[in-house]
Protein backbone atom coordinates (compact mmCIF):
# COMPACT_ATOMS: atom_id res chain seq x y z
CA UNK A 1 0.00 0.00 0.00
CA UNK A 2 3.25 2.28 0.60
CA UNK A 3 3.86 2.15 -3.15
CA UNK A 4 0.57 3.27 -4.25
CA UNK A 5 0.82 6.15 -1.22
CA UNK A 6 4.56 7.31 -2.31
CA UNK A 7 3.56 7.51 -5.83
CA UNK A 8 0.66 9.89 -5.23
CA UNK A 9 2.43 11.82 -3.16
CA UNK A 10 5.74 12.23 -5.54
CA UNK A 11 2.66 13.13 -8.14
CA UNK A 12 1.55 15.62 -6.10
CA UNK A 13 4.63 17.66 -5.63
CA UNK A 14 5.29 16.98 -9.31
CA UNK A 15 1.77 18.73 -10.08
CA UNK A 16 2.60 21.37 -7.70
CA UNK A 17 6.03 21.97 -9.25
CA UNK A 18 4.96 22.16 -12.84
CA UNK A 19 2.16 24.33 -12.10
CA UNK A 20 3.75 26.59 -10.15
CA UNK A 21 2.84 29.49 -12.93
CA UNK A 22 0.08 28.37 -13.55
CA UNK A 23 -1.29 28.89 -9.52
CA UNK A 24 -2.55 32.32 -7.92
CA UNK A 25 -3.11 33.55 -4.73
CA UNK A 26 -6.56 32.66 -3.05
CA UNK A 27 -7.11 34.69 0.37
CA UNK A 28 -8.40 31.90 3.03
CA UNK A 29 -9.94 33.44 5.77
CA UNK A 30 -10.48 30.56 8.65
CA UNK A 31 -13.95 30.66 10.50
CA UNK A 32 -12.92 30.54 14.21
CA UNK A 33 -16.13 30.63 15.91
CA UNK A 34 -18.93 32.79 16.74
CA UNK A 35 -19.74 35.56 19.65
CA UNK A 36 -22.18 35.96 22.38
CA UNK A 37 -24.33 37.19 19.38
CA UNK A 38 -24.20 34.08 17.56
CA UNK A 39 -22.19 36.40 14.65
CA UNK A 40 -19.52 34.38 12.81
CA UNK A 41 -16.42 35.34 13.97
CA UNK A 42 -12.80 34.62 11.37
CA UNK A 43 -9.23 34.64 11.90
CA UNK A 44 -6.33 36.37 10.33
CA UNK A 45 -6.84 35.58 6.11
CA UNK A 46 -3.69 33.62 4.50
CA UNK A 47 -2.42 33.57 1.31
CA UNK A 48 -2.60 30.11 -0.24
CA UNK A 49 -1.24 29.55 -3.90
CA UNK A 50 -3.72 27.32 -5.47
CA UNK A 51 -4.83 26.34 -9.20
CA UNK A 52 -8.19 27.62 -9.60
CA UNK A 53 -10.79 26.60 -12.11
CA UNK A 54 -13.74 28.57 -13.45
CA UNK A 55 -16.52 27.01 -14.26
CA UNK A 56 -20.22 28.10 -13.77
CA UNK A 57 -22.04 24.20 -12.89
CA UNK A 58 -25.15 23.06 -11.11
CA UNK A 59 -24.74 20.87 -8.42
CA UNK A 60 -27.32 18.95 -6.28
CA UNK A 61 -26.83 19.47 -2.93
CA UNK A 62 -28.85 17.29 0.21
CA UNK A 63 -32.61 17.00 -0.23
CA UNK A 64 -32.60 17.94 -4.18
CA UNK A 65 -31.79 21.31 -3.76
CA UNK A 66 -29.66 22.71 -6.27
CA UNK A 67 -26.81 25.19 -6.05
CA UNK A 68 -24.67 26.71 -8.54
CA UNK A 69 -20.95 26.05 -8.68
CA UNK A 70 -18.80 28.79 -9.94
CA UNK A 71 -15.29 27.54 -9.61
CA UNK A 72 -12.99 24.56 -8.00
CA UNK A 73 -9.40 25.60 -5.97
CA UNK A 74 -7.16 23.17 -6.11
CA UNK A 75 -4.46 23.37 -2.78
CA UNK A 76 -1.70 21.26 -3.62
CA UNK A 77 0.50 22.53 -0.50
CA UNK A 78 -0.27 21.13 2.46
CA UNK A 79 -2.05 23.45 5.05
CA UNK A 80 -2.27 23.54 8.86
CA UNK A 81 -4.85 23.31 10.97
CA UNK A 82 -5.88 26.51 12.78
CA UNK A 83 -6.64 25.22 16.05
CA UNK A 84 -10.03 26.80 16.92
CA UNK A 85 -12.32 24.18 18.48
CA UNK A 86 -14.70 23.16 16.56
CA UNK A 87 -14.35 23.16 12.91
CA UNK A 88 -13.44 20.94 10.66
CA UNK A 89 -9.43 21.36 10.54
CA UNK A 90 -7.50 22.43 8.26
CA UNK A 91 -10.65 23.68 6.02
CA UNK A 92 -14.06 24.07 7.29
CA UNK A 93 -17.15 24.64 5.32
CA UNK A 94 -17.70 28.30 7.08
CA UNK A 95 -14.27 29.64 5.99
CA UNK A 96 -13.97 32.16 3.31
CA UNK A 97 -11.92 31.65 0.29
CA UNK A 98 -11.74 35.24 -1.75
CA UNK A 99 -10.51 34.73 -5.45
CA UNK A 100 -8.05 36.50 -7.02
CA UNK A 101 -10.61 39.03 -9.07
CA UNK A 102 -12.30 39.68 -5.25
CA UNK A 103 -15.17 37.44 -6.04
CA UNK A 104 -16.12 35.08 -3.17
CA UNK A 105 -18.93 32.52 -2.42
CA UNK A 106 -19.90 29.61 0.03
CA UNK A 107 -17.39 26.15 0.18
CA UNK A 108 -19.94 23.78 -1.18
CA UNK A 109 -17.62 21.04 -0.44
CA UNK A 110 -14.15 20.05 0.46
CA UNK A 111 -12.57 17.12 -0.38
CA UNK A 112 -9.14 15.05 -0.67
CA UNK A 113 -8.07 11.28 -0.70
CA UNK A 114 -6.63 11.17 2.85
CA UNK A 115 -2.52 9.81 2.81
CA UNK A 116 -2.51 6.92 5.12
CA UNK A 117 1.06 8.00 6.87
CA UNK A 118 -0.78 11.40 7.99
CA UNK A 119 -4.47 10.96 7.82
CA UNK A 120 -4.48 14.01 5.71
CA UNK A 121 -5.60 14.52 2.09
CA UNK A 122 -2.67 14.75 -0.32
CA UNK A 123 -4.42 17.65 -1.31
CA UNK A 124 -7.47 19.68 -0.62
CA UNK A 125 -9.94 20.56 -3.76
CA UNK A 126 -12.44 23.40 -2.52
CA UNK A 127 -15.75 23.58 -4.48
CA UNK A 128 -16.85 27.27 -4.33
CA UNK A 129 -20.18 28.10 -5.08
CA UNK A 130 -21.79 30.94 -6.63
CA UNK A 131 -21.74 34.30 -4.65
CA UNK A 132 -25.59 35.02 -5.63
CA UNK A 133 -27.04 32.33 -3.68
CA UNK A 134 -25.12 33.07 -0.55
């Protein structure tokens, strides 16, 4: 099972090496929590180079509802948890991701086959949806 593991993860750094022009800069803004108000509260934004696809898709969501997708980011770095209790570490479905034109939306999904040695995903693919049905 090792082999299969090492060979995804050489592929991995390969893909991040050879699209290294190819990536921009996608502001990730953790959710941290909420105050006595029950207002979401975030933590300091990072800069995260990541290869981001456009693409304007429907997907069904839980219960046949439908929402619109607008783009996929693509993290090929790894990333650290934040540490605020909680959420789901290191990217939780309340965090903000704000693309490199300004434009912003909800984290439909995030998702990653998980590497065995660190029970983390080799990489994280974040499904953004469309900012009008926030």
């Amino acid at each position: 099972m090792s082999g299969f593991a090492d060979i995804i993860r050489t592929g991995v750094a390969l893909a991040n090496s050879l699209t290294s022009t190819l990536q921009v800069t996608v502001m990730h803004t953790p959710w941290i929590g909420v105050d006595a108000n029950n207002v979401a509260q975030y933590g300091t934004p990072v800069a995260r180079q990541a290869i981001v696809e456009y693409k304007l898709d429907s997907r069904e969501k839980v219960y046949g509802e439908e929402n619109l997708q607008s783009c996929t980011i693509t993290f090929l770095n790894p990333i650290a948890a934040n540490g605020a209790a909680n959420r789901d570490e290191p990217i939780d479905p309340r965090d903000r991701m704000v693309l490199p034109d300004g434009t912003s939306g909800p984290l439909i999904s995030v998702k990653g086959i998980v590497d065995p040695s660190t029970n983390k995903p080799y990489l994280y693919q974040v499904i953004l949806g469309d900012s009008r049905q926030r």
